[in-house]
PDB file of N, CA and C in Angstrom:
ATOM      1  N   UNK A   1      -5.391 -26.812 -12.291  1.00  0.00           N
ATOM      2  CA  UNK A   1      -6.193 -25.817 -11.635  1.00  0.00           C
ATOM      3  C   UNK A   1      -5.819 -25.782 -10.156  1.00  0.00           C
ATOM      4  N   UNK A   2      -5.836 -24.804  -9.523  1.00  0.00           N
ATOM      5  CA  UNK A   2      -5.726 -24.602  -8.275  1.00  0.00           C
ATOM      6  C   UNK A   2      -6.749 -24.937  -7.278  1.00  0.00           C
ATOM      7  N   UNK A   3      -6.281 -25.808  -6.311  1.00  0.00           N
ATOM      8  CA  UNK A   3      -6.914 -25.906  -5.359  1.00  0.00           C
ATOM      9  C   UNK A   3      -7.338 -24.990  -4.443  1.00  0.00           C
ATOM     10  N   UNK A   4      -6.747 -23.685  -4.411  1.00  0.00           N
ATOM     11  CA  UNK A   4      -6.660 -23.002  -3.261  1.00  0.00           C
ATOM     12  C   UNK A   4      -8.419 -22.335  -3.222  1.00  0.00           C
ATOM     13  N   UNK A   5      -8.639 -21.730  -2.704  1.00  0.00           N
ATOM     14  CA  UNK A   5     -10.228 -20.833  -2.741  1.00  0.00           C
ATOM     15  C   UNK A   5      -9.860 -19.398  -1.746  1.00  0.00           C
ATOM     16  N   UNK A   6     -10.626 -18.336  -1.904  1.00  0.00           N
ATOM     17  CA  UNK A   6     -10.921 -17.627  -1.502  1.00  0.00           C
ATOM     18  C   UNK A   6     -12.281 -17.327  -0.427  1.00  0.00           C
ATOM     19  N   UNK A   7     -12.489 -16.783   0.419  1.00  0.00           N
ATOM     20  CA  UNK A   7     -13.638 -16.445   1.180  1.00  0.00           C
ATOM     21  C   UNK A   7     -13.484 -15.139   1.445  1.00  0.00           C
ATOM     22  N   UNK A   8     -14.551 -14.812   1.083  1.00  0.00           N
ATOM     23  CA  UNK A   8     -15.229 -13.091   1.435  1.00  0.00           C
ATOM     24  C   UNK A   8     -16.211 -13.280   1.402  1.00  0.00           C
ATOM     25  N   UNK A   9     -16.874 -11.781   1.726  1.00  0.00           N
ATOM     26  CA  UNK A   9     -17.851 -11.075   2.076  1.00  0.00           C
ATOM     27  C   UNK A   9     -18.712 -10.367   1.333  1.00  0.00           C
ATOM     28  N   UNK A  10     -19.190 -10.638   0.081  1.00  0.00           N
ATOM     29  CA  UNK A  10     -19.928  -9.004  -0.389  1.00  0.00           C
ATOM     30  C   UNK A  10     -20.367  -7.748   0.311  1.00  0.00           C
ATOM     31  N   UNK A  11     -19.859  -6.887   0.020  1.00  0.00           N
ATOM     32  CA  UNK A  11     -20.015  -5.739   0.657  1.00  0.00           C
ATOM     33  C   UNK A  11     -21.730  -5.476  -0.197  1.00  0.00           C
ATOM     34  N   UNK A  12     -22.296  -5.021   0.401  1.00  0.00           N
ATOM     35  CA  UNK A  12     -23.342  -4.057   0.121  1.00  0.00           C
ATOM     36  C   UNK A  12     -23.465  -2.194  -0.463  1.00  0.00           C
ATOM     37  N   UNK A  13     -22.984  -2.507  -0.913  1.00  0.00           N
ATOM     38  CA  UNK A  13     -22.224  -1.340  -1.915  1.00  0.00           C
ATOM     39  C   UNK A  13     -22.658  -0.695  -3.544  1.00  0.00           C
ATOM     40  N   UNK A  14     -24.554  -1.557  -3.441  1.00  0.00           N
ATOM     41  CA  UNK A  14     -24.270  -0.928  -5.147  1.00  0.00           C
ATOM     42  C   UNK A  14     -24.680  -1.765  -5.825  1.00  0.00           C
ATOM     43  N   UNK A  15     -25.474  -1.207  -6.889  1.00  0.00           N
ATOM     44  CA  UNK A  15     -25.352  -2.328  -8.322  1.00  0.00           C
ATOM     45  C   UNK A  15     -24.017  -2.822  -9.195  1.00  0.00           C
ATOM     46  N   UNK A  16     -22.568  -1.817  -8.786  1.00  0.00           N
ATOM     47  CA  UNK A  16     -21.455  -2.430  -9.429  1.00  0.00           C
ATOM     48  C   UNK A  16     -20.841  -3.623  -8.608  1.00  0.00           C
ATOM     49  N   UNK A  17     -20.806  -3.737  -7.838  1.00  0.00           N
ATOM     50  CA  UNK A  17     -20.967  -5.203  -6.699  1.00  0.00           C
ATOM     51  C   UNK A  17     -21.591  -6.014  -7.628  1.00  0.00           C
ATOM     52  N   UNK A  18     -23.064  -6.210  -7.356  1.00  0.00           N
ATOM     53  CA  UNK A  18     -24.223  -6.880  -8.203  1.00  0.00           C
ATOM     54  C   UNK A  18     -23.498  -7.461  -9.407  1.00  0.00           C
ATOM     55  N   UNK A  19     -23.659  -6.022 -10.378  1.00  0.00           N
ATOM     56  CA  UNK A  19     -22.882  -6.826 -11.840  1.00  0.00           C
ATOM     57  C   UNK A  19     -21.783  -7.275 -11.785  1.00  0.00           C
ATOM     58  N   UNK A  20     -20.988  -7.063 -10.894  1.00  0.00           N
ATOM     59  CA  UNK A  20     -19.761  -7.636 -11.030  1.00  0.00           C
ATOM     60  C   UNK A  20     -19.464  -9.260 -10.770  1.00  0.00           C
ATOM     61  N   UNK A  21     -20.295  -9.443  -9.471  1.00  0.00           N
ATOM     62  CA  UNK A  21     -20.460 -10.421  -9.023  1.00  0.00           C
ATOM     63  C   UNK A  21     -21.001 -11.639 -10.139  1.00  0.00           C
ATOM     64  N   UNK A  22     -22.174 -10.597 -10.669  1.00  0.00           N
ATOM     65  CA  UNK A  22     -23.082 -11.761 -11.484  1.00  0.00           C
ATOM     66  C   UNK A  22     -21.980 -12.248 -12.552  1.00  0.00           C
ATOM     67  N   UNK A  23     -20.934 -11.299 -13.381  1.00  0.00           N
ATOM     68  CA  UNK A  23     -19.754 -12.062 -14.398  1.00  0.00           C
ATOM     69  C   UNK A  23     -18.643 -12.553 -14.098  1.00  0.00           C
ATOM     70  N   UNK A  24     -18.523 -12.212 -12.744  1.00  0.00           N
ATOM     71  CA  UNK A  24     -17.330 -13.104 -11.980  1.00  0.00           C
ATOM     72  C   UNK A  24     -17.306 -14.621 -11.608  1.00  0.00           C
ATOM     73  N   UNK A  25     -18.781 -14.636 -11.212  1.00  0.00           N
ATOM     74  CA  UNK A  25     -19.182 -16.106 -10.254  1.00  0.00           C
ATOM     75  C   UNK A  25     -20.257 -16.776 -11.365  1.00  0.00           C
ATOM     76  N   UNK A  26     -20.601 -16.324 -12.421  1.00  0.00           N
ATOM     77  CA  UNK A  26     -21.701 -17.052 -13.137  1.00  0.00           C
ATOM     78  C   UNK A  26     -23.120 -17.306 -12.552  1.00  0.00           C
ATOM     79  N   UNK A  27     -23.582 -16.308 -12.066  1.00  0.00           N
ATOM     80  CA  UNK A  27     -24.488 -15.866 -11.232  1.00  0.00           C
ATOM     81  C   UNK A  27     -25.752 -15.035 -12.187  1.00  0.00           C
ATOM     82  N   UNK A  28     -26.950 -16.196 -11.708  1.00  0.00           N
ATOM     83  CA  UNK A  28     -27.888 -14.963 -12.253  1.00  0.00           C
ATOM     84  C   UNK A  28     -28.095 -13.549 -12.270  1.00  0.00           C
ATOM     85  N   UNK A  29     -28.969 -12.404 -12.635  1.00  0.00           N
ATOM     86  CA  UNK A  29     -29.427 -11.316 -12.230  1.00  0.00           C
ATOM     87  C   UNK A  29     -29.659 -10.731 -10.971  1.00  0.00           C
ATOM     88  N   UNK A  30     -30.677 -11.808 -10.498  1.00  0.00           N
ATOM     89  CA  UNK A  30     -31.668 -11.746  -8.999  1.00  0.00           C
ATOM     90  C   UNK A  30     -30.425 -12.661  -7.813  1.00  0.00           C
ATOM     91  N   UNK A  31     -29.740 -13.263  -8.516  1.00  0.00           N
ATOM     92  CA  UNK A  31     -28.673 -13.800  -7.867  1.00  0.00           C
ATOM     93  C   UNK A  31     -27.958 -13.342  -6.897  1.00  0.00           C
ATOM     94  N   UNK A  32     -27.447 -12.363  -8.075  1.00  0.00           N
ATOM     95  CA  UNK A  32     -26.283 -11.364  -7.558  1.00  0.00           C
ATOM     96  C   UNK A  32     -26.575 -10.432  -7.080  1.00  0.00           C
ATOM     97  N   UNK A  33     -27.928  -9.954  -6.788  1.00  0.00           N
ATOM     98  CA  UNK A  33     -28.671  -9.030  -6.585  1.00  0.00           C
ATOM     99  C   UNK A  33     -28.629  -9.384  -4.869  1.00  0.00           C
ATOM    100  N   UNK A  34     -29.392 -10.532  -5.102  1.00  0.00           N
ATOM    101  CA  UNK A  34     -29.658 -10.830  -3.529  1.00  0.00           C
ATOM    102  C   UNK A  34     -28.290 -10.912  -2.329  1.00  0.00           C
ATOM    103  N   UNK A  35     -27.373 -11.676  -3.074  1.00  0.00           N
ATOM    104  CA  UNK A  35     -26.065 -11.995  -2.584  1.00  0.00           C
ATOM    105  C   UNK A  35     -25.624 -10.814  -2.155  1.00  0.00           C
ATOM    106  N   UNK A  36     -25.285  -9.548  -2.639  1.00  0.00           N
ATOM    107  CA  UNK A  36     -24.855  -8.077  -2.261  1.00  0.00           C
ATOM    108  C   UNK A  36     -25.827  -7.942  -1.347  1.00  0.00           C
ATOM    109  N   UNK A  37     -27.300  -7.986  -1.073  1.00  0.00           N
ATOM    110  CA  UNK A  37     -28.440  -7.238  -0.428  1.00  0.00           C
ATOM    111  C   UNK A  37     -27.987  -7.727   0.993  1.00  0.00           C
ATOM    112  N   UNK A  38     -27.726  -9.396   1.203  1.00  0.00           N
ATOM    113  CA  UNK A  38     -27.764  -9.648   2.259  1.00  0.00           C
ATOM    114  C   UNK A  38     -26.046 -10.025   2.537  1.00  0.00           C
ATOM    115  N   UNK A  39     -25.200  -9.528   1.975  1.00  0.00           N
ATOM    116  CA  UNK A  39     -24.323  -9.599   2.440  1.00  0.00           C
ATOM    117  C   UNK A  39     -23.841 -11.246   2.694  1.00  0.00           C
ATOM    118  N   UNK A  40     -23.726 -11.562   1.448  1.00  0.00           N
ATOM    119  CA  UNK A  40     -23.555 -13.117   1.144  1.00  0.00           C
ATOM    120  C   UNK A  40     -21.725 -13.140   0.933  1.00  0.00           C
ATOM    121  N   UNK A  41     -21.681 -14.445   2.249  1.00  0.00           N
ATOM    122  CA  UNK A  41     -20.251 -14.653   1.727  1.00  0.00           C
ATOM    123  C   UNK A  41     -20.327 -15.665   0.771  1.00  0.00           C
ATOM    124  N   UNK A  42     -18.854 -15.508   0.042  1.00  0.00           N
ATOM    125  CA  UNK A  42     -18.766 -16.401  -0.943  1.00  0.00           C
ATOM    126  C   UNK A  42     -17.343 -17.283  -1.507  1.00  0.00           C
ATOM    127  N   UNK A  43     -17.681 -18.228  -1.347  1.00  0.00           N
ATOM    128  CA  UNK A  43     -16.076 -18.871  -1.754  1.00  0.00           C
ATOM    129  C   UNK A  43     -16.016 -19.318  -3.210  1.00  0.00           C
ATOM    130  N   UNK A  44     -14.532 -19.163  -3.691  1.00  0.00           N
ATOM    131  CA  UNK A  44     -14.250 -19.026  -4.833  1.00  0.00           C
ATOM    132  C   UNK A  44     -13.069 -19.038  -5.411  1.00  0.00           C
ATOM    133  N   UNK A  45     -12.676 -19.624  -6.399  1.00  0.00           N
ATOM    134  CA  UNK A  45     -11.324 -19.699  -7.058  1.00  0.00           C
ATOM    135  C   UNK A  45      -9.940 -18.481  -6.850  1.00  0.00           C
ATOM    136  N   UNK A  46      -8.823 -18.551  -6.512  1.00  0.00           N
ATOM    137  CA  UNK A  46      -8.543 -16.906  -6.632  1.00  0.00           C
ATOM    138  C   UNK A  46      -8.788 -16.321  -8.119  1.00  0.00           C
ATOM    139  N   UNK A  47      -8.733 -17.320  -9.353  1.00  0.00           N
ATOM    140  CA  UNK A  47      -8.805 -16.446 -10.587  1.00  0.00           C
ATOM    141  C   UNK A  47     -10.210 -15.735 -10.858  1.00  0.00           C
ATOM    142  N   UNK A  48     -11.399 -16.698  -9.962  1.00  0.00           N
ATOM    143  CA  UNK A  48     -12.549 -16.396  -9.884  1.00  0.00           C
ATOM    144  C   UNK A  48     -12.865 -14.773  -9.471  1.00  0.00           C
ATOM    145  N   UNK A  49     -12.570 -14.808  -8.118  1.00  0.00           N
ATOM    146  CA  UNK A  49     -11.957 -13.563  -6.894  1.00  0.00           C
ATOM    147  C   UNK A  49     -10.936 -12.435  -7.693  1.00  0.00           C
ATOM    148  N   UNK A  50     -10.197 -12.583  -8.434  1.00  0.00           N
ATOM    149  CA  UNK A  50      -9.488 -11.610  -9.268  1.00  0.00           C
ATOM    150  C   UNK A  50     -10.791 -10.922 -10.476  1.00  0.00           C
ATOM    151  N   UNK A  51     -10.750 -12.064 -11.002  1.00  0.00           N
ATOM    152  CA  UNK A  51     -12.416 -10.851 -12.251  1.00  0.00           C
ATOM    153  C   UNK A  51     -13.086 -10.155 -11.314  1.00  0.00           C
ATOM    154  N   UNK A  52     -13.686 -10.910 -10.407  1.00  0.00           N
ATOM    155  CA  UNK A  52     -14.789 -10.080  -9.875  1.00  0.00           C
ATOM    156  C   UNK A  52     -14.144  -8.857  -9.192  1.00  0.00           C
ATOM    157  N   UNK A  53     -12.749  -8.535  -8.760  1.00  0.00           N
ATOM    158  CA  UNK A  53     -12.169  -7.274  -8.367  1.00  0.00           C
ATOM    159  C   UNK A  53     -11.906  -6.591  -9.445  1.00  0.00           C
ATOM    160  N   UNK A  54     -11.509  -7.256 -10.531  1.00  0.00           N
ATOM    161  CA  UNK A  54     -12.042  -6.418 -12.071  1.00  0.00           C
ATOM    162  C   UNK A  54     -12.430  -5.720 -12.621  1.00  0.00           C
ATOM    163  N   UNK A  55     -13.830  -6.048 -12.106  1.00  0.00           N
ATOM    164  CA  UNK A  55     -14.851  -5.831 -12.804  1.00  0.00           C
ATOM    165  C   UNK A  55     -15.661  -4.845 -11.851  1.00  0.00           C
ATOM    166  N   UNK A  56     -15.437  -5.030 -10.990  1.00  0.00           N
ATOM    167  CA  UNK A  56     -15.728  -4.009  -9.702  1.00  0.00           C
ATOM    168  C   UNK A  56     -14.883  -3.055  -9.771  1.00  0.00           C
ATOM    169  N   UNK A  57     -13.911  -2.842 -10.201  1.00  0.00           N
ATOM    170  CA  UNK A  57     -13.411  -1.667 -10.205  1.00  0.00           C
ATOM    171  C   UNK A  57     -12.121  -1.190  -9.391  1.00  0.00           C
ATOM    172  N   UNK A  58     -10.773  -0.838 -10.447  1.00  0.00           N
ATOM    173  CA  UNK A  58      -9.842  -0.422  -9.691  1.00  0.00           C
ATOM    174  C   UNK A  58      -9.332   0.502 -10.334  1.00  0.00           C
ATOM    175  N   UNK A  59     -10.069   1.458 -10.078  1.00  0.00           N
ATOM    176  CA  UNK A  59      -9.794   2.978 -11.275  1.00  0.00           C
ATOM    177  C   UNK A  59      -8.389   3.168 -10.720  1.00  0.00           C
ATOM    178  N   UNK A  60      -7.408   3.335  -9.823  1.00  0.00           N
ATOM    179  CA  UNK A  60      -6.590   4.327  -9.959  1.00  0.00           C
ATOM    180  C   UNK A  60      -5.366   2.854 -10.637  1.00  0.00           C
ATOM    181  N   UNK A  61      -5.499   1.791 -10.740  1.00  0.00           N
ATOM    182  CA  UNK A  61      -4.592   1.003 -10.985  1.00  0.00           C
ATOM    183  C   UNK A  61      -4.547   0.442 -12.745  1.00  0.00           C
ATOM    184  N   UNK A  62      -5.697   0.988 -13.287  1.00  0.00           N
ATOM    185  CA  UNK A  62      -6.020   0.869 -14.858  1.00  0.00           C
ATOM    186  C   UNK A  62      -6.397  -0.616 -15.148  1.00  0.00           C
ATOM    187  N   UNK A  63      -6.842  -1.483 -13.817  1.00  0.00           N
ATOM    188  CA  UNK A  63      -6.637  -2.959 -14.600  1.00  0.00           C
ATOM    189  C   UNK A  63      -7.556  -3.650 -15.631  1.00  0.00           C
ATOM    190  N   UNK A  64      -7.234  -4.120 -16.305  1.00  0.00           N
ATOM    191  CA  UNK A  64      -8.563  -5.041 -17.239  1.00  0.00           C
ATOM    192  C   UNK A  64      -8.104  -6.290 -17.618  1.00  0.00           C
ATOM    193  N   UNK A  65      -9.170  -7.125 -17.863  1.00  0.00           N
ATOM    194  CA  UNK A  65      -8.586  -8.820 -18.196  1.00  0.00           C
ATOM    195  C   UNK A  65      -8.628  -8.489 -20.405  1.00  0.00           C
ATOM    196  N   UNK A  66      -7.357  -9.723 -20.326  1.00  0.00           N
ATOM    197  CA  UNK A  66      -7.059  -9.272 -21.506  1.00  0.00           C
ATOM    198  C   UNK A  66      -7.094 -10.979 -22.187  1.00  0.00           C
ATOM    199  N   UNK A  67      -7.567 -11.168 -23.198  1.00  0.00           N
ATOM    200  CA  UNK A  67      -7.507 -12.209 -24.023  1.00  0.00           C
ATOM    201  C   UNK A  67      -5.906 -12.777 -23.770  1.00  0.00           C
ATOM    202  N   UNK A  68      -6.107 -13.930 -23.421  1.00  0.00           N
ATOM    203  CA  UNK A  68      -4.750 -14.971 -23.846  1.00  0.00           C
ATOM    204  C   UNK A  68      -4.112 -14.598 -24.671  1.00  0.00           C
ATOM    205  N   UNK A  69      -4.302 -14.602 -26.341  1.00  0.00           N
ATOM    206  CA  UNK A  69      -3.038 -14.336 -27.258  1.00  0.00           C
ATOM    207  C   UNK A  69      -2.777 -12.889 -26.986  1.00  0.00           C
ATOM    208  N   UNK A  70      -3.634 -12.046 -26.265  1.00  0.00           N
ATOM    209  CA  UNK A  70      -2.868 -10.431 -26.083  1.00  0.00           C
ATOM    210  C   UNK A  70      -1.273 -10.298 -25.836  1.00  0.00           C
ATOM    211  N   UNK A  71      -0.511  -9.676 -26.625  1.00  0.00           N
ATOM    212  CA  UNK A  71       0.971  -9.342 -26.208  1.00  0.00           C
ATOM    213  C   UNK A  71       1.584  -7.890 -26.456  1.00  0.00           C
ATOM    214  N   UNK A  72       1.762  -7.282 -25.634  1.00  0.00           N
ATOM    215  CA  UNK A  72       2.417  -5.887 -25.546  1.00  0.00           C
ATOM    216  C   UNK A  72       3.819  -5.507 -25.125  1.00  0.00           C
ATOM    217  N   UNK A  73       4.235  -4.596 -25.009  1.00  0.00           N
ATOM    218  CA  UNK A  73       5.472  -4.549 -24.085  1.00  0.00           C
ATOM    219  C   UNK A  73       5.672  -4.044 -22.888  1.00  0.00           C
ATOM    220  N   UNK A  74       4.588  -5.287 -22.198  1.00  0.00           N
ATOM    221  CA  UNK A  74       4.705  -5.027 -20.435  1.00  0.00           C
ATOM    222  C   UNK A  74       5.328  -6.298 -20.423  1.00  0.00           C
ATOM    223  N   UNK A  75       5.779  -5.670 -18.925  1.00  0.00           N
ATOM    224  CA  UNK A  75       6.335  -7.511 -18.355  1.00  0.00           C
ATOM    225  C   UNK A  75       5.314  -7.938 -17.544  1.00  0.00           C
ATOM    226  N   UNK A  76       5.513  -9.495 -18.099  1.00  0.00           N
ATOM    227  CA  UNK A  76       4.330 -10.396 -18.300  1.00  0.00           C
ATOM    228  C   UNK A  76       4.865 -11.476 -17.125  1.00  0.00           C
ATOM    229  N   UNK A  77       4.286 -11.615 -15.854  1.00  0.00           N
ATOM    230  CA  UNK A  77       5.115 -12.228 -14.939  1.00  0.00           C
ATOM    231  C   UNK A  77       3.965 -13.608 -14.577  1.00  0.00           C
ATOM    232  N   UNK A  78       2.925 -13.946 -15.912  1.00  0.00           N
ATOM    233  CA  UNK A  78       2.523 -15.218 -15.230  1.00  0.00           C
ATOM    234  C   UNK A  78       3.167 -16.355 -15.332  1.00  0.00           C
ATOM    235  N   UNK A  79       4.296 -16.258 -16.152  1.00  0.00           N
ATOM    236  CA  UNK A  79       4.686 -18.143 -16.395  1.00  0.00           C
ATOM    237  C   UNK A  79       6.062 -17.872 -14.453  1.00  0.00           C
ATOM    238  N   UNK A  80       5.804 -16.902 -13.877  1.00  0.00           N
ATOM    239  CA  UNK A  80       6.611 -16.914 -12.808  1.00  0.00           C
ATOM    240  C   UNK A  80       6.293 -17.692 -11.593  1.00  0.00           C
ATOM    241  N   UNK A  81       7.057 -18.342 -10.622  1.00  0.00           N
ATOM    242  CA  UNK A  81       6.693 -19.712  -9.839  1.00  0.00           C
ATOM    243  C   UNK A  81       5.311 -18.822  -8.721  1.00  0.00           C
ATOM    244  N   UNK A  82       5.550 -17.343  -8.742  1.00  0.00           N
ATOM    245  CA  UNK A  82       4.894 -17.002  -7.255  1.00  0.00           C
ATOM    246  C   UNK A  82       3.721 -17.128  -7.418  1.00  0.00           C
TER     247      UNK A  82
END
């Protein structure tokens, strides 16, 4: 596992913040609720920090998390050193 972490900011932006937050970070309801309200920073794994941009939303880039055994014919660049 990676040592590294992330730090941000919740933006105050919304209940898709909120939910996102709450399945990214394992965060209650009222949790994630509050954390967006007051603009809670938060540190966190980068794989952590990747769902929760997820899940929040990146309409023009199509992304979604995909089960482990998923295989298609994209190139698949995680076994890569970067």
């Amino acid at each position: 596992m990676s040592r590294d972490r992330v730090r941000f900011t919740l933006p105050n932006d919304g209940a898709n913040t909120a939910r996102a937050a709450q399945r990214a970070f394992g965060l209650t309801c009222s949790q994630a609720y509050h954390a967006v309200h007051v603009k809670q920073t938060i540190i966190c794994r980068p794989s952590q920090f990747a769902r929760f941009l997820i899940y929040r939303g990146f309409n023009q880039l199509n992304a979604e998390l995909l089960p482990a055994e998923h295989h298609d014919h994209t190139l698949d660049v995680t076994r890569n050193p970067a």
